[in-house]
Protein backbone atom coordinates (compact mmCIF):
# COMPACT_ATOMS: atom_id res chain seq x y z
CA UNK A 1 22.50 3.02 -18.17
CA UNK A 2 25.46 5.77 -17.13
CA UNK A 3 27.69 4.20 -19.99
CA UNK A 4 24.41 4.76 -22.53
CA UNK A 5 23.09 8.10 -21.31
CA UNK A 6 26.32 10.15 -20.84
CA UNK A 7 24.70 11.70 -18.21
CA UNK A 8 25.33 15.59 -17.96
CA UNK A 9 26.60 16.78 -14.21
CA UNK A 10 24.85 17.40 -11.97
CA UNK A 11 22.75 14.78 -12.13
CA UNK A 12 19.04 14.45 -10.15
CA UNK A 13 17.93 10.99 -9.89
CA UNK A 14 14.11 11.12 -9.29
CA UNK A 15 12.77 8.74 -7.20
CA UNK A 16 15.82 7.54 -6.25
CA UNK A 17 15.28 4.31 -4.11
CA UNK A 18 17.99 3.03 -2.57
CA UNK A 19 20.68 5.50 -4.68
CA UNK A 20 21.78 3.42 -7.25
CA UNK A 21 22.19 5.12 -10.24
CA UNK A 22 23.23 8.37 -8.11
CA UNK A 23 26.03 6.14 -6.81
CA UNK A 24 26.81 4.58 -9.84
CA UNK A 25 27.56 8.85 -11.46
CA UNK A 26 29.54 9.46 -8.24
CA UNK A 27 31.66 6.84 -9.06
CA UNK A 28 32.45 7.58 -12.34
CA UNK A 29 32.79 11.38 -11.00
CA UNK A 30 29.85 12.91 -11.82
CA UNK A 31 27.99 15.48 -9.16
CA UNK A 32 24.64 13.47 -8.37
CA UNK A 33 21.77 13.71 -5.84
CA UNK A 34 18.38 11.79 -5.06
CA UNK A 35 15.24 12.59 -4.33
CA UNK A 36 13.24 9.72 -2.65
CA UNK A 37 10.11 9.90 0.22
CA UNK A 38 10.97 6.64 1.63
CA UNK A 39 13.24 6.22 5.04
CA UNK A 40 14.16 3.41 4.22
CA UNK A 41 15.74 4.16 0.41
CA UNK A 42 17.08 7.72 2.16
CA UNK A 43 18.83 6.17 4.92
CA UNK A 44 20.46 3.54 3.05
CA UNK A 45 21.89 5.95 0.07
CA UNK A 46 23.23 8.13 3.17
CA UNK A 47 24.84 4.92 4.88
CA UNK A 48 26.23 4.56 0.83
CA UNK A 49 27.38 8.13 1.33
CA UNK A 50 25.17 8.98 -1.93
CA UNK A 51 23.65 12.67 -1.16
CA UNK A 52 19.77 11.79 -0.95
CA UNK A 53 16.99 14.79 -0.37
CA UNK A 54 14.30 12.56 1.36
CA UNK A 55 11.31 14.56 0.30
CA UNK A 56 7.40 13.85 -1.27
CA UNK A 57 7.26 14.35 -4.90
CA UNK A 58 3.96 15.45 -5.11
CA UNK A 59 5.30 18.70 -3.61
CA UNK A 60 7.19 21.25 -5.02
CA UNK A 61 11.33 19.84 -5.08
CA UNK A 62 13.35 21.48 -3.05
CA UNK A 63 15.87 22.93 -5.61
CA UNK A 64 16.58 25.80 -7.66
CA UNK A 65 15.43 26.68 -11.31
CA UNK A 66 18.12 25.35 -13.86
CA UNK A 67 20.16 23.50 -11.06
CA UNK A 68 20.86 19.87 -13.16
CA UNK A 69 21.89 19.28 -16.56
CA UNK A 70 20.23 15.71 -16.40
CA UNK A 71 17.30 14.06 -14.51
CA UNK A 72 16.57 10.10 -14.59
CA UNK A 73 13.26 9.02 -13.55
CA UNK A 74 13.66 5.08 -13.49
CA UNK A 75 10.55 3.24 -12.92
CA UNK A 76 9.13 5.74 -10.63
CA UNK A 77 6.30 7.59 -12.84
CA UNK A 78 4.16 4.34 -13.03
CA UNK A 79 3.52 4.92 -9.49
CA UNK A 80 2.40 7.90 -8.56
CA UNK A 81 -1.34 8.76 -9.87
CA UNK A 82 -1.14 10.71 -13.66
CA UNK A 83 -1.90 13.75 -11.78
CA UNK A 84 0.98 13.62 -9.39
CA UNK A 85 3.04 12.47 -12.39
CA UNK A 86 2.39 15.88 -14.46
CA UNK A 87 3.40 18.03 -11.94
CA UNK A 88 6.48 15.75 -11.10
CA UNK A 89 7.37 16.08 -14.87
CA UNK A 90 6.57 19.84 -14.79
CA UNK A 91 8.74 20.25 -11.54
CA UNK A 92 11.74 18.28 -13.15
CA UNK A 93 11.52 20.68 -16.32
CA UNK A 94 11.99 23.53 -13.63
CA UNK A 95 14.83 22.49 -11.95
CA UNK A 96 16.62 21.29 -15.27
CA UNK A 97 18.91 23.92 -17.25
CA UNK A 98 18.57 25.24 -20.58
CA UNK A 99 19.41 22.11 -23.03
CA UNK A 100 19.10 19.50 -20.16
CA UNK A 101 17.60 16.62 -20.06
CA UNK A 102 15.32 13.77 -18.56
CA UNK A 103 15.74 10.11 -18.92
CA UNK A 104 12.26 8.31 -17.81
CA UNK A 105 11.56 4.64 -18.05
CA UNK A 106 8.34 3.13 -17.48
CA UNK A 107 6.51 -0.03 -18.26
CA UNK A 108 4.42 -0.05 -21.46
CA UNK A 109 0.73 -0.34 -20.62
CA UNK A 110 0.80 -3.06 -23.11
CA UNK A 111 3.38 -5.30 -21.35
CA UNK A 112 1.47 -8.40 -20.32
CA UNK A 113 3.01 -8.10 -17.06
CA UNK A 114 3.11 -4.76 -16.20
CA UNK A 115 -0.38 -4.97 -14.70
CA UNK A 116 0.40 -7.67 -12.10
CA UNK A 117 2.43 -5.13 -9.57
CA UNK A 118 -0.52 -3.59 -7.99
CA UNK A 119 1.95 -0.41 -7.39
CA UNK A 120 1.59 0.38 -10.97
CA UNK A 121 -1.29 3.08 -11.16
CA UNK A 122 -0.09 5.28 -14.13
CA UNK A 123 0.88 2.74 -17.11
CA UNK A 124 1.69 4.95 -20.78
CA UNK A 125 1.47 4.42 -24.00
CA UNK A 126 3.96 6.33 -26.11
CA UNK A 127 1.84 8.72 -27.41
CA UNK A 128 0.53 9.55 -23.59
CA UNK A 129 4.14 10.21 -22.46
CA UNK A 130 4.96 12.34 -24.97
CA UNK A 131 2.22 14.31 -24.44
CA UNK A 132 2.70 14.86 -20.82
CA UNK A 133 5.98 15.51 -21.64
CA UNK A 134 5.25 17.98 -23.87
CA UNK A 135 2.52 19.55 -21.79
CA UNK A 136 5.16 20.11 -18.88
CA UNK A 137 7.43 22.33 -21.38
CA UNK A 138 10.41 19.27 -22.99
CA UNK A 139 10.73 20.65 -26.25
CA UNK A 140 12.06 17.69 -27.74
CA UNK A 141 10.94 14.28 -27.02
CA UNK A 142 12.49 10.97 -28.58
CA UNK A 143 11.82 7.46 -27.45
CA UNK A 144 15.10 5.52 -27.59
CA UNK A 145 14.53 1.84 -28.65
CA UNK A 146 18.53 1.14 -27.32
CA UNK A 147 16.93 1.79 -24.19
CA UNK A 148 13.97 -0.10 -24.73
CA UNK A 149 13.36 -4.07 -23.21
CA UNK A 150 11.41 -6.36 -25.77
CA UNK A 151 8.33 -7.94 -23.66
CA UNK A 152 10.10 -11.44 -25.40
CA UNK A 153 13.48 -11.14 -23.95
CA UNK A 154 13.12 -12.55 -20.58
CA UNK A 155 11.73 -15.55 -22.06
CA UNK A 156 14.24 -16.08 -24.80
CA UNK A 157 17.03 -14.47 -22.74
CA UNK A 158 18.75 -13.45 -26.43
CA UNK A 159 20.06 -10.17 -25.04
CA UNK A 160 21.82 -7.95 -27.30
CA UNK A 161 19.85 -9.89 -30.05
CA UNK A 162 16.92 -9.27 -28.95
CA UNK A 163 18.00 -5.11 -28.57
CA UNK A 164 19.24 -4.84 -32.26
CA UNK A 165 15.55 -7.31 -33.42
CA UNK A 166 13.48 -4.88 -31.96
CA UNK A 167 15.57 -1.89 -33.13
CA UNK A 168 14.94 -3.50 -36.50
CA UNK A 169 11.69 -3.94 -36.44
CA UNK A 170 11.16 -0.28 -34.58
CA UNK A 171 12.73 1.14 -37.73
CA UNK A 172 10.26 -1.01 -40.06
CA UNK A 173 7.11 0.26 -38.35
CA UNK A 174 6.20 1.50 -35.03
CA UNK A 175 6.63 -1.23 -32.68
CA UNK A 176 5.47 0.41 -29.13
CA UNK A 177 2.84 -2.30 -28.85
CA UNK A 178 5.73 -5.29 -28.78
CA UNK A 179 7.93 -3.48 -25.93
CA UNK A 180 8.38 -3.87 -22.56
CA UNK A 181 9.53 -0.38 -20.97
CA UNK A 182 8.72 2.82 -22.16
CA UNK A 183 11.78 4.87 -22.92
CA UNK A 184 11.99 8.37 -23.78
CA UNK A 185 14.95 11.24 -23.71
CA UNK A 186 13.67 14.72 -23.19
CA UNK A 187 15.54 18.02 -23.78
CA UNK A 188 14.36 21.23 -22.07
């Protein structure tokens, strides 16, 4: 995901679990941060010596206007009601700067699966992510089908394959029905 994104310092991870991708920009020397409410994913970025703000995202995020030049919200939106989830979106717009941008992934509402995890309360379509996108101020929105995972892949297991097929057939016609995750890049 770093190596696709070319991630824009500093970096916000949203939701950050256990500090992951925050780690993984560190490492390639790139300021990042988390944001996560639970202990557990706080205390073990800090043991990771990833910088972690343990705070609830429902509230207002602790950080200045314009302080990150990119945001990545990685399976986090889909579970956190669709109100909460607006004013998340909103709050990231805040604290991004001028031309930033946000990276959210999220599991299509048509994914056969996606409705098993009972902690998936807020399931998108395309169209309804771009509009709450657009609602909290992103100017541009593009859905990204590099970033995309075809519902048939973990089946099949074709890998890049199955990327470039569904790239294919996302350039043929609209394919948002046929995909896994919900990707989208977002520019303030």
């Amino acid at each position: 995901m770093f190596r696709r994104l070319r991630p824009v310092p500093p970096v916000l991870d949203v939701g950050s679990g256990l500090g992951f991708f925050a780690e993984c920009c560190i490492r390639h020397g790139v300021p990042a941060v988390g944001i996560e409410l639970s202990k557990e994913g706080a205390t073990a970025s800090i043991r990771r010596g990833v910088p972690v703000v343990r705070a609830d995202l429902s509230l207002p995020m602790p950080f200045r206007d314009g302080a990150f030049g990119t945001a990545f919200a990685h399976h986090v939106l889909e579970h956190v009601p669709r109100e909460t989830e607006r004013r998340i979106l909103k709050e990231v717009w805040r604290v991004l700067r001028p031309d930033g941008f946000l990276f959210v992934a999220s599991p299509s509402v048509y994914h056969p699966r996606a409705r098993e995890d009972e902690d998936h309360i807020n399931l998108f379509t395309c169209d309804e992510l771009e509009e709450d996108l657009r609602a909290a101020g992103f100017r541009t929105v593009s859905f990204r089908l590099t970033f995309w995972h075809p519902f048939w892949d973990p089946d099949l297991k074709l890998g890049r394959l199955s990327v470039w097929t569904a790239a294919f057939l996302w350039r043929m016609a609209p394919i948002d029905r046929r995909v896994g995750v919900i990707s989208a890049l977002a520019w303030k």
